[in-house]
C-alpha atoms as a PDB file:
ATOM      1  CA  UNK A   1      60.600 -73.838 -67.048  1.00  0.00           C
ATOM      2  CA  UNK A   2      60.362 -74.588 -63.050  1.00  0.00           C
ATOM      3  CA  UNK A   3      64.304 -75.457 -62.142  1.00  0.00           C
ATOM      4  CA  UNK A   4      65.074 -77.255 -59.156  1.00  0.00           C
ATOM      5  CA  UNK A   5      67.996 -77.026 -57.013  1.00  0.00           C
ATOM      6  CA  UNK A   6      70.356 -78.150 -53.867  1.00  0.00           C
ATOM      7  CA  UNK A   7      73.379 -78.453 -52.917  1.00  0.00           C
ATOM      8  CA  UNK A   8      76.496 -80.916 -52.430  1.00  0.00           C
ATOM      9  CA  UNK A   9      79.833 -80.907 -50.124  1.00  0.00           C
ATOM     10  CA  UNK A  10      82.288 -82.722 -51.219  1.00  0.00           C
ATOM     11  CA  UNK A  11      83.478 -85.696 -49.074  1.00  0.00           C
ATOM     12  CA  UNK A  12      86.555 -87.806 -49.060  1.00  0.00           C
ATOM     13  CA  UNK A  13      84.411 -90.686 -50.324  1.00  0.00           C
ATOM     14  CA  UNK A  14      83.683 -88.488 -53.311  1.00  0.00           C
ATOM     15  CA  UNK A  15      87.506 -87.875 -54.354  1.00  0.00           C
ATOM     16  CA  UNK A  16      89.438 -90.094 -56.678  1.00  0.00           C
ATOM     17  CA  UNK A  17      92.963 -90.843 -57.247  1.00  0.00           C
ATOM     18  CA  UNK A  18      93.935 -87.234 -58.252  1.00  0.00           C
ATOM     19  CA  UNK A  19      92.034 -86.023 -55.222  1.00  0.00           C
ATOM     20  CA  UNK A  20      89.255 -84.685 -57.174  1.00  0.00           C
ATOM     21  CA  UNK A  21      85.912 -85.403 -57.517  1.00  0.00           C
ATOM     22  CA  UNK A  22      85.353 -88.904 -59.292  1.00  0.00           C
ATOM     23  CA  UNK A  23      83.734 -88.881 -62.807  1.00  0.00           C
ATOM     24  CA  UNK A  24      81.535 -91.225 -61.505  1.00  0.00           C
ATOM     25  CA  UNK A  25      80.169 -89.535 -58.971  1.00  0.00           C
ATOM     26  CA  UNK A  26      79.360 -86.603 -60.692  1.00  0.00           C
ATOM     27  CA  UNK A  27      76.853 -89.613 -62.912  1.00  0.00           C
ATOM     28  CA  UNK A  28      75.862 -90.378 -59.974  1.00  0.00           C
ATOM     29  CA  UNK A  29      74.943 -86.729 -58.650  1.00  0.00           C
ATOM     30  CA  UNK A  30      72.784 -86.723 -61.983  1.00  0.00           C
ATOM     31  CA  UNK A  31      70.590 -89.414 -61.606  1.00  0.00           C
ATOM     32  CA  UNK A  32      70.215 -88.331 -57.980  1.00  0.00           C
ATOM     33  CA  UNK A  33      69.460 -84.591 -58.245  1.00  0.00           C
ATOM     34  CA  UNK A  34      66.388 -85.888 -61.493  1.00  0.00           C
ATOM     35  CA  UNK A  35      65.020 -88.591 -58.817  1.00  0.00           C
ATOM     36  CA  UNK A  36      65.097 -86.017 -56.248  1.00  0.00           C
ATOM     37  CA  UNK A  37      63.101 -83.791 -58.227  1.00  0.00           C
ATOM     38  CA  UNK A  38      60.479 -86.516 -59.331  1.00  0.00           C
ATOM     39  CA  UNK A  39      60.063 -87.865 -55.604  1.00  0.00           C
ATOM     40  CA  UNK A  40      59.500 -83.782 -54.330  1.00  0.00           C
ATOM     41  CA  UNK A  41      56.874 -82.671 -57.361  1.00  0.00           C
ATOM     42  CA  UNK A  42      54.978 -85.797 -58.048  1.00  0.00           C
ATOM     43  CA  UNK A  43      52.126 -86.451 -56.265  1.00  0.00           C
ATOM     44  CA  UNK A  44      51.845 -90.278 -54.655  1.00  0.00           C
ATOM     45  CA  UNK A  45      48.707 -91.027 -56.992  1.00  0.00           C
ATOM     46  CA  UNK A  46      51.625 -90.445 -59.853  1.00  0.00           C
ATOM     47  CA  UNK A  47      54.820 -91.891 -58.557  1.00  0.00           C
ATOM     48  CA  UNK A  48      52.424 -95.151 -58.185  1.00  0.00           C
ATOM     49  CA  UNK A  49      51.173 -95.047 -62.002  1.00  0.00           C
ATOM     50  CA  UNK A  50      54.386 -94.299 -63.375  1.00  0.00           C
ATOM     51  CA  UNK A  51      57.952 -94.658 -62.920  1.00  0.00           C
ATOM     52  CA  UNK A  52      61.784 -93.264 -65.258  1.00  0.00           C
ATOM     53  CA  UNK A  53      64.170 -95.115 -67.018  1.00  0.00           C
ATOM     54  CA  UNK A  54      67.692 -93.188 -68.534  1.00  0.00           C
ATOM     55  CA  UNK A  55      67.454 -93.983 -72.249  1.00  0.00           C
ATOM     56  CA  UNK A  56      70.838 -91.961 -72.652  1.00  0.00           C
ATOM     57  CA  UNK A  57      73.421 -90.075 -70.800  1.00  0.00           C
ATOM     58  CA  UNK A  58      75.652 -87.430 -71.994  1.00  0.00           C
ATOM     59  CA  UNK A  59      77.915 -85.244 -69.775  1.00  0.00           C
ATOM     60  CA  UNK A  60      80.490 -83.132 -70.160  1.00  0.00           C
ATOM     61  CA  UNK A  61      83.310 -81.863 -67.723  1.00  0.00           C
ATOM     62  CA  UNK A  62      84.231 -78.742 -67.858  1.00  0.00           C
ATOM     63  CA  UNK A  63      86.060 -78.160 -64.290  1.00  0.00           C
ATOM     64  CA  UNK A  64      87.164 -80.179 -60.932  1.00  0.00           C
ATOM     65  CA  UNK A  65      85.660 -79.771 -57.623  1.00  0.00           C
ATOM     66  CA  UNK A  66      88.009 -81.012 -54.459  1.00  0.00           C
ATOM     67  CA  UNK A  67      87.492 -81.664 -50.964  1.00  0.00           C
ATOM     68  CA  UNK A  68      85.048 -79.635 -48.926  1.00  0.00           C
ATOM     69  CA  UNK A  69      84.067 -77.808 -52.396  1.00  0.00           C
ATOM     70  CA  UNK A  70      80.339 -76.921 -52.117  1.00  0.00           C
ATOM     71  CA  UNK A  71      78.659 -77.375 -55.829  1.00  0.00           C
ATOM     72  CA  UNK A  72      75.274 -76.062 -56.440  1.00  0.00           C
ATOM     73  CA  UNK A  73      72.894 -78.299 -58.501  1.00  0.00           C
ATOM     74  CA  UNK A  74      70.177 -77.486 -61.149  1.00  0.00           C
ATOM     75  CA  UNK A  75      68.361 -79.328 -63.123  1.00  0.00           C
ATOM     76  CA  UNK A  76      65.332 -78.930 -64.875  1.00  0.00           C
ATOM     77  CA  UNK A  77      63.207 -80.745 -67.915  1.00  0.00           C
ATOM     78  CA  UNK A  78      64.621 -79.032 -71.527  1.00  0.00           C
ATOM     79  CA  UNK A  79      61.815 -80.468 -73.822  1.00  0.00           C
ATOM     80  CA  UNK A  80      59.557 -83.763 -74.031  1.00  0.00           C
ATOM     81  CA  UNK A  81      57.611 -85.746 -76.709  1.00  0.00           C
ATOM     82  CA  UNK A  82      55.661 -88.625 -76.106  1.00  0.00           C
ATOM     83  CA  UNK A  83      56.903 -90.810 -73.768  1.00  0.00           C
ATOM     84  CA  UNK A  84      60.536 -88.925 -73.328  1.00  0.00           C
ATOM     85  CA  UNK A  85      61.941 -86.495 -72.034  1.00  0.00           C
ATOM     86  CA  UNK A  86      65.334 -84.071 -72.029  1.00  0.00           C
ATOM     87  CA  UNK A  87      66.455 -83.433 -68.809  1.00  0.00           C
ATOM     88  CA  UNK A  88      69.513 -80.906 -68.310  1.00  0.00           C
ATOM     89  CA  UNK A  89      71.700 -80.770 -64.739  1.00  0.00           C
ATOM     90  CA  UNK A  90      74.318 -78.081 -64.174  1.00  0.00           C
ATOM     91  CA  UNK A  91      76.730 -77.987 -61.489  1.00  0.00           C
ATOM     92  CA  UNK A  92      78.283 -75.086 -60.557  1.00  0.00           C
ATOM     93  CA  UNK A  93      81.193 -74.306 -58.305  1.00  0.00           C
ATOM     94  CA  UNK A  94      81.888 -70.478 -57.492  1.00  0.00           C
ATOM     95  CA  UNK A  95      79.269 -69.431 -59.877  1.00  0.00           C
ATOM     96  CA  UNK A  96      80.811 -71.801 -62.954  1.00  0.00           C
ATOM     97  CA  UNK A  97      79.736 -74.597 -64.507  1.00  0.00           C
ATOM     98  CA  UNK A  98      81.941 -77.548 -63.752  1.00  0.00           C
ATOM     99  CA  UNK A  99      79.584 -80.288 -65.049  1.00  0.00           C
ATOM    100  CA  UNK A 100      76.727 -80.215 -67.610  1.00  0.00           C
ATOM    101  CA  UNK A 101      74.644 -83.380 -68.284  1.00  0.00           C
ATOM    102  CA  UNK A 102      72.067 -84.057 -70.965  1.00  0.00           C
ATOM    103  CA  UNK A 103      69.803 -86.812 -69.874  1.00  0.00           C
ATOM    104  CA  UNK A 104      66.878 -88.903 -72.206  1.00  0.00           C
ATOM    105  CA  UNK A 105      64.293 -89.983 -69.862  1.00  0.00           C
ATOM    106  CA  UNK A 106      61.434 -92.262 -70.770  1.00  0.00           C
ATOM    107  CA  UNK A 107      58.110 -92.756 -69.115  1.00  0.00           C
ATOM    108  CA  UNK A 108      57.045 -96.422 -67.724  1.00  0.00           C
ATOM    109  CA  UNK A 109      53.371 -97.449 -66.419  1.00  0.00           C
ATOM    110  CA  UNK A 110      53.888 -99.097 -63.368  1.00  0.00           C
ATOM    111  CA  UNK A 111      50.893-101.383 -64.365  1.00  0.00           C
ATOM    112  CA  UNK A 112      52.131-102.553 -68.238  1.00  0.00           C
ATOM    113  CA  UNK A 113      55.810-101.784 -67.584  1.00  0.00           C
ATOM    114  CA  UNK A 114      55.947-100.507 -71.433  1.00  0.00           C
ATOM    115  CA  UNK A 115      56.332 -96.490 -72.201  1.00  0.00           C
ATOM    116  CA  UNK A 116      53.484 -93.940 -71.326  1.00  0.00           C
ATOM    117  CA  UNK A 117      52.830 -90.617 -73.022  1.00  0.00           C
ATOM    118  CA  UNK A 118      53.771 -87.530 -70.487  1.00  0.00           C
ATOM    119  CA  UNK A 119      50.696 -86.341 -69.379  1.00  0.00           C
ATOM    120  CA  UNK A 120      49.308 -82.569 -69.172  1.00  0.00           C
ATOM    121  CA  UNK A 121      49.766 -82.959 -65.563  1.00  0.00           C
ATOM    122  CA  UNK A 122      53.443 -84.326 -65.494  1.00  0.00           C
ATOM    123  CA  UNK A 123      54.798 -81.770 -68.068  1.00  0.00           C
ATOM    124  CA  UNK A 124      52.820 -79.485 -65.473  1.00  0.00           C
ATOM    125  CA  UNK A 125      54.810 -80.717 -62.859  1.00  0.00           C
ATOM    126  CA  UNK A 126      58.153 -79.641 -64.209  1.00  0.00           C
ATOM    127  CA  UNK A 127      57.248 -76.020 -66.244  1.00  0.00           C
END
């Protein structure tokens, strides 16, 4: 399983009321960290055949990052059948997880707009 990675400081803009980072935009982080891995291991031909929609969206919170915190994200594709897929992102402050999201993906043809089976060379993108 390939795992891809980067990094986040935390910005003011980031902070809620409690001066910690907002629940929403660690969801936000999520969805952000899985595009970013799409748009960086797909090839164009791909991207332009096929495209992701979230299905579902768990996350759970297990810590709070603060101003100037710098969290290290991973994510990486857990399993897929079909036309979905499980996609796992950690964050980590200091070494610990502060954030771990579970995320169903589905496949969409750009072309029919309905679901596509994962091809050989996707799931090769992402193992």
């Amino acid at each position: 399983m390939q795992v891809y990675q980067t990094q986040i400081t935390v910005k003011e803009e980031d902070l809620d009321e409690l001066n910690h980072v907002n629940n929403v935009r660690y969801v936000q982080w999520v969805q952000d960290i899985a595009k970013a891995h799409w748009l960086d291991y797909a090839s164009d031909e791909i991207r332009n055949q096929n495209f992701w929609v979230l299905l579902s969206h768990n996350i759970e919170y297990k810590g709070a990052a603060l101003l100037g915190d710098v969290i290290q994200l991973k994510t990486y594709v857990e399993s897929h059948h079909g036309a979905t897929c499980i996609r796992i992102v950690e964050l980590f402050l200091n070494e610990k997880c502060i954030v771990k999201s579970q995320t169903k993906w589905c496949l969409l043809s750009n072309e029919t707009k309905r679901p596509t089976r994962i091809s050989p060379e996707i799931v090769e993108l992402f193992h």
